[in-house]
C-alpha atoms as a PDB file:
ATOM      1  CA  UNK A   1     148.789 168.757  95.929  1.00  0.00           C
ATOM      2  CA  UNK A   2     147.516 165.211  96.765  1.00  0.00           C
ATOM      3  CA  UNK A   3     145.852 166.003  99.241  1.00  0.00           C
ATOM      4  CA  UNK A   4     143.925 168.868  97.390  1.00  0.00           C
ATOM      5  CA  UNK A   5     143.165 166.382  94.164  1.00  0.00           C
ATOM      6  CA  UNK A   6     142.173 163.790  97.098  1.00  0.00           C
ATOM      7  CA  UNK A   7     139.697 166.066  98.904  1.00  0.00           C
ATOM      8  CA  UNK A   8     138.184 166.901  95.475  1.00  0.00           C
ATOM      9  CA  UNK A   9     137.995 163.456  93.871  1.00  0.00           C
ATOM     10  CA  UNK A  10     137.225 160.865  96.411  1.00  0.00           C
ATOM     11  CA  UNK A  11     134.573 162.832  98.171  1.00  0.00           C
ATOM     12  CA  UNK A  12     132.414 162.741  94.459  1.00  0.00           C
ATOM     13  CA  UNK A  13     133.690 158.532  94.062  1.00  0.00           C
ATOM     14  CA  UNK A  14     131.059 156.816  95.201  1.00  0.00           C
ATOM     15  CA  UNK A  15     129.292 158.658  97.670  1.00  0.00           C
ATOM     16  CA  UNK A  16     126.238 156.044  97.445  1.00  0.00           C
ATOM     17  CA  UNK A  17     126.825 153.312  99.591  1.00  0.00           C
ATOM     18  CA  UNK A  18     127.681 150.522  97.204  1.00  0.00           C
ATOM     19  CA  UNK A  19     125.223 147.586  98.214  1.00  0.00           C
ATOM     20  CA  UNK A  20     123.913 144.808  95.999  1.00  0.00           C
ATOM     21  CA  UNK A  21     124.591 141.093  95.720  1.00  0.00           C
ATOM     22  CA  UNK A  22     127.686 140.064  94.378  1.00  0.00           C
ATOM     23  CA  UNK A  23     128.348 139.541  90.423  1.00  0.00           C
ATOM     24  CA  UNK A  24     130.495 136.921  89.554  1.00  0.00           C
ATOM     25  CA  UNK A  25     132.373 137.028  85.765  1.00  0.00           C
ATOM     26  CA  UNK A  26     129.840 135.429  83.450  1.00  0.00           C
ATOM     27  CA  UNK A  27     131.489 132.357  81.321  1.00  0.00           C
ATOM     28  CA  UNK A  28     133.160 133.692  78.055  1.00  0.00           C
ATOM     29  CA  UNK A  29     130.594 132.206  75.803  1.00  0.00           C
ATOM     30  CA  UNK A  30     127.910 134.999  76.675  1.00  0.00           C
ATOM     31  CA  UNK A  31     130.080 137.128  74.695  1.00  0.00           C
ATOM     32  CA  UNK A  32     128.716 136.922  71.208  1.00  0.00           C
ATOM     33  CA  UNK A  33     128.965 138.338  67.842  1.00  0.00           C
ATOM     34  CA  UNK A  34     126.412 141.291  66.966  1.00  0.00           C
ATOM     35  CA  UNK A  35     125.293 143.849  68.536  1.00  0.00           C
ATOM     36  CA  UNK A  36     125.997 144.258  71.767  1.00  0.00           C
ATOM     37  CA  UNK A  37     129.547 142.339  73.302  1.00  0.00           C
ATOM     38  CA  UNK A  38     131.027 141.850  76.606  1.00  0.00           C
ATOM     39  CA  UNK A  39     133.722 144.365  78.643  1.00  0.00           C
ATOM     40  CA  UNK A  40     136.108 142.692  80.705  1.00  0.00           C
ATOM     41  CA  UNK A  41     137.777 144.635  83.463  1.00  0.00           C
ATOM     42  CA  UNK A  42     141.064 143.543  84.869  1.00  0.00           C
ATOM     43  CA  UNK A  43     141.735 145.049  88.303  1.00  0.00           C
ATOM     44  CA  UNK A  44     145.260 145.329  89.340  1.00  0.00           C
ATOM     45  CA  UNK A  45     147.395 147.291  91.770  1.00  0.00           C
ATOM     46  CA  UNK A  46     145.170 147.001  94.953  1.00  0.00           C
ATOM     47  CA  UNK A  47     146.779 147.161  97.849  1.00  0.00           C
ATOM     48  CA  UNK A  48     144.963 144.109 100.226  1.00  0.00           C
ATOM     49  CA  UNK A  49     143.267 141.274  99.554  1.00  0.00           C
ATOM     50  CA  UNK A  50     139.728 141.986 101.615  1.00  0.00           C
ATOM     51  CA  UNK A  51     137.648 143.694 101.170  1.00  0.00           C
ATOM     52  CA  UNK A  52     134.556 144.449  98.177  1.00  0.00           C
ATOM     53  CA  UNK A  53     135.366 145.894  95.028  1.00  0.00           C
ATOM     54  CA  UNK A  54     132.585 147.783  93.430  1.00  0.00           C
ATOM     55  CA  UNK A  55     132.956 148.117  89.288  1.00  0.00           C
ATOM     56  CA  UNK A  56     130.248 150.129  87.559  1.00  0.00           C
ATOM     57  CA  UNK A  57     129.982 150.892  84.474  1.00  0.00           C
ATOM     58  CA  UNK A  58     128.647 154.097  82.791  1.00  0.00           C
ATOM     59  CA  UNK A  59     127.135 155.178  79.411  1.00  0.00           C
ATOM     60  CA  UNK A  60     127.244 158.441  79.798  1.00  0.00           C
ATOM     61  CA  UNK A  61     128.866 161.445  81.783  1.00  0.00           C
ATOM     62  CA  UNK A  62     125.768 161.682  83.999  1.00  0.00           C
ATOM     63  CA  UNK A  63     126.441 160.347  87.292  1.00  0.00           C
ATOM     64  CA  UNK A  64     130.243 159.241  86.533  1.00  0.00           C
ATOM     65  CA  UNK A  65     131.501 158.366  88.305  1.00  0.00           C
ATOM     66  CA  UNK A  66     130.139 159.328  91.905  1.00  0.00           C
ATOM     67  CA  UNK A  67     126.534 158.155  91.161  1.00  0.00           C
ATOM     68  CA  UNK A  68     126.264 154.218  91.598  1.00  0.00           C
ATOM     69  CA  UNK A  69     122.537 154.748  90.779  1.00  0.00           C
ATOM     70  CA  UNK A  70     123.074 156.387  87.394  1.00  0.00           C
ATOM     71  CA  UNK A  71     125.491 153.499  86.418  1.00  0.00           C
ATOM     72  CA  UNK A  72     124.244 151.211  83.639  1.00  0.00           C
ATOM     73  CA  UNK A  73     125.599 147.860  85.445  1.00  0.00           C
ATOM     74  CA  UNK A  74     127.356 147.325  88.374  1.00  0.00           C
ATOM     75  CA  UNK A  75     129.524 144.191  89.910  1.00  0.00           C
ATOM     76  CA  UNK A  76     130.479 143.679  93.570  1.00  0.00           C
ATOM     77  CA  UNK A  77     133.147 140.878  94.508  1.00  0.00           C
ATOM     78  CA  UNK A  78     134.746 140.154  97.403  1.00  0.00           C
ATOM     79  CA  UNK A  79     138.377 140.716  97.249  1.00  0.00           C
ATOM     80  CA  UNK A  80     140.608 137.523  97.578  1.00  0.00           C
ATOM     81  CA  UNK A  81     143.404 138.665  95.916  1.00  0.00           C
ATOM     82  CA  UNK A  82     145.150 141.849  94.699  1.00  0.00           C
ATOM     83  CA  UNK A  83     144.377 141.369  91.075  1.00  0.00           C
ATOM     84  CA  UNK A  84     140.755 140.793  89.751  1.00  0.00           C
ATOM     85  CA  UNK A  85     138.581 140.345  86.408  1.00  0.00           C
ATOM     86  CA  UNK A  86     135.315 141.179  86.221  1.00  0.00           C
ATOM     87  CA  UNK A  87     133.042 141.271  83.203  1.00  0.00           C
ATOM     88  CA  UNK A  88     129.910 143.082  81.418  1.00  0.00           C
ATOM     89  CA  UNK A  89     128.154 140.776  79.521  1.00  0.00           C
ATOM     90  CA  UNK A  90     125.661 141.618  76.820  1.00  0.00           C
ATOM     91  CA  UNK A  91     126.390 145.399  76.683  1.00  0.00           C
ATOM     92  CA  UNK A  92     124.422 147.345  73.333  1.00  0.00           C
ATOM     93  CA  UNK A  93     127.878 148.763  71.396  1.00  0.00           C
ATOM     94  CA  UNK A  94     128.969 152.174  72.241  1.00  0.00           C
ATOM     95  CA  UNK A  95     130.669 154.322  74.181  1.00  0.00           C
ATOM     96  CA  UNK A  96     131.768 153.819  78.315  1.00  0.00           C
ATOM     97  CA  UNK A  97     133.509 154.383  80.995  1.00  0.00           C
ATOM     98  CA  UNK A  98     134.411 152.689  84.283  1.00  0.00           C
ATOM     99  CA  UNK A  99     134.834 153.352  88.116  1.00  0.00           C
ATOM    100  CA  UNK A 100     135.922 151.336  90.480  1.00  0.00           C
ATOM    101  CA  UNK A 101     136.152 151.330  94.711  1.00  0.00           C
ATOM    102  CA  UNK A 102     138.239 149.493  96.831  1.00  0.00           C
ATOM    103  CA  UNK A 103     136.013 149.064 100.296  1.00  0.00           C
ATOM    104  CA  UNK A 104     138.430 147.401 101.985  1.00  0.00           C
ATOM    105  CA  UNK A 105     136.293 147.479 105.007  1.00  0.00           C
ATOM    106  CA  UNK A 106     132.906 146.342 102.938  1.00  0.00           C
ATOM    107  CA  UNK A 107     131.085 148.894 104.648  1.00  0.00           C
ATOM    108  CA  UNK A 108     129.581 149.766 101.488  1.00  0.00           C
ATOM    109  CA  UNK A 109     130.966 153.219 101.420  1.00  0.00           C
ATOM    110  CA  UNK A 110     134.446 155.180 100.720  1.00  0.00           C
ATOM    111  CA  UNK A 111     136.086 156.280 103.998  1.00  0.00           C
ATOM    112  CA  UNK A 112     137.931 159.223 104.169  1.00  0.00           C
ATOM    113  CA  UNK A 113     141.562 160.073 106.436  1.00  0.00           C
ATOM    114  CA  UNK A 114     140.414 163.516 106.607  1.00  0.00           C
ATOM    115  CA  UNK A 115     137.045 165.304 105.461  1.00  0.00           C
ATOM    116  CA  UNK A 116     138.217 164.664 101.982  1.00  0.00           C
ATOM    117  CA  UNK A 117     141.101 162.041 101.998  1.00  0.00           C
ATOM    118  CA  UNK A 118     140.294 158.836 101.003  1.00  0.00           C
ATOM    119  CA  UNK A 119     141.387 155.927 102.804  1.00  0.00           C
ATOM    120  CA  UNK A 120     140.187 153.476 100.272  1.00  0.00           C
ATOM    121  CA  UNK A 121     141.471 152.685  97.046  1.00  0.00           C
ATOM    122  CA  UNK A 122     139.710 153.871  93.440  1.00  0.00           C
ATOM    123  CA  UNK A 123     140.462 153.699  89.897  1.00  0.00           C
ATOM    124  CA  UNK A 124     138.972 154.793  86.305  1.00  0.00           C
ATOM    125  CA  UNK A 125     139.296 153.103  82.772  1.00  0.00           C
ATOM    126  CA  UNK A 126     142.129 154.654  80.834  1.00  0.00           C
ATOM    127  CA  UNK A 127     144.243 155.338  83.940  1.00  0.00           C
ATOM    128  CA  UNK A 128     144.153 159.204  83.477  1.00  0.00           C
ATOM    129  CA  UNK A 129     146.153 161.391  85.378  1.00  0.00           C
ATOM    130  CA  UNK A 130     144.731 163.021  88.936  1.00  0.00           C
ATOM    131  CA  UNK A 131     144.397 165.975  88.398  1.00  0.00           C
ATOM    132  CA  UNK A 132     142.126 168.821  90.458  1.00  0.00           C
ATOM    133  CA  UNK A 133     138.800 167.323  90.513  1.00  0.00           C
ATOM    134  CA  UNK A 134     137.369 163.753  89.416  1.00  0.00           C
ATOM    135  CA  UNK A 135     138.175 162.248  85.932  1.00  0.00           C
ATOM    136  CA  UNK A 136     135.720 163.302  83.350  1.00  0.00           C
ATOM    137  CA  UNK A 137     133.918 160.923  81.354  1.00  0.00           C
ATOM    138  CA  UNK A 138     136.137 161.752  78.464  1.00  0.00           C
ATOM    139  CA  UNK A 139     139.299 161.140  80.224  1.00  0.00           C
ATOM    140  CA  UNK A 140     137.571 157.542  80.771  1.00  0.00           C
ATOM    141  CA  UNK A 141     135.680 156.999  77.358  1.00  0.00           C
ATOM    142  CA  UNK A 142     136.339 153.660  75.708  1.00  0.00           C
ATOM    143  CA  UNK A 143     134.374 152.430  72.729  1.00  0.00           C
ATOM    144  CA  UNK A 144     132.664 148.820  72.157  1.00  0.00           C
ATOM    145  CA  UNK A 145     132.522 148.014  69.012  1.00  0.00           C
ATOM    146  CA  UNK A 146     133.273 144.437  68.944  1.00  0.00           C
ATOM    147  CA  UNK A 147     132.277 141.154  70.889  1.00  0.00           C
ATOM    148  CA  UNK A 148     134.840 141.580  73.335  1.00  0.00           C
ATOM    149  CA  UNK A 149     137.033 144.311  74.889  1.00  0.00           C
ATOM    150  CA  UNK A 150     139.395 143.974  77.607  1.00  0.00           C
ATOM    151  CA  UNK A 151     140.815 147.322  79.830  1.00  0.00           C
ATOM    152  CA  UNK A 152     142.937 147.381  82.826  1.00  0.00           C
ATOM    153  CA  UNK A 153     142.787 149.541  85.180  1.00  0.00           C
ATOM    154  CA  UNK A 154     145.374 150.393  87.852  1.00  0.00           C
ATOM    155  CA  UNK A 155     144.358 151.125  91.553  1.00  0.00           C
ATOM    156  CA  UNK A 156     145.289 154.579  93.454  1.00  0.00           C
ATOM    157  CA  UNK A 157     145.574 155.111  96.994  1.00  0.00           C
ATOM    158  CA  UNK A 158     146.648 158.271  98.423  1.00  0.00           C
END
């Protein structure tokens, strides 16, 4: 059953090739009061410490979450550690979701076992269950609606 939710999810993850300069977490103070707030993103469960992590961030459930280029923002780090934070700074209030790869190779792109078994790590906000296909953007939904709002999200490997 894994292996059938794997070759159905991971091939639609981030098929773009993930490449732009790296984001670091913007100081806490760009978070402010009104209209728009910041989302911070805390990473946890991956499996090495190399490797890029690529967090995007979506506004809608076009392009989530295989589409990089449909994303609203997007951070790239390089992994030093198997726990990370990253943050979205200045974001209009509404409604989002998040994806995020683990490249452990930084190649830019998620490898596969198989035709459709990832080798690479991956994650959405809210956790859902893997099921047959990718997570929808509903499963993933959050709302901001204040100055700051924190989600973790857990890391799967199959």
């Amino acid at each position: 059953m894994k292996n059938i939710i794997a070759g159905i999810i991971l091939p639609l993850l981030l098929v773009t090739p993930i490449q732009q300069s790296e984001a670091e977490t913007p100081a806490a103070s760009q978070c402010r009061p009104g209209q728009s707030g910041c989302i911070t993103v805390y990473i946890r469960e991956l499996k090495k410490p190399e490797g890029k992590l690529g967090v995007l961030l979506y506004s809608s459930k076009k392009g989530f979450p295989d589409k990089p280029d449909l994303a609203v923002a997007k951070r790239i780090k390089t992994i030093s550690s198997t726990a990370h934070e990253v943050t979205f700074e200045n974001v209009p209030y509404g409604t989002y979701a998040v994806s995020v790869l683990h490249d452990e190779n930084g190649n830019g792109k998620m490898d596969k076992k198989a035709i459709f078994i990832p080798r690479e790590g991956f994650g959405v906000s809210n956790n859902p269950k893997i099921k047959r296909g990718p997570p929808s953007f509903s499963e993933a939904i959050f709302t901001l609606d204040r100055p700051e709002t924190e989600l973790t999200i857990n890391m799967i490997y199959l």
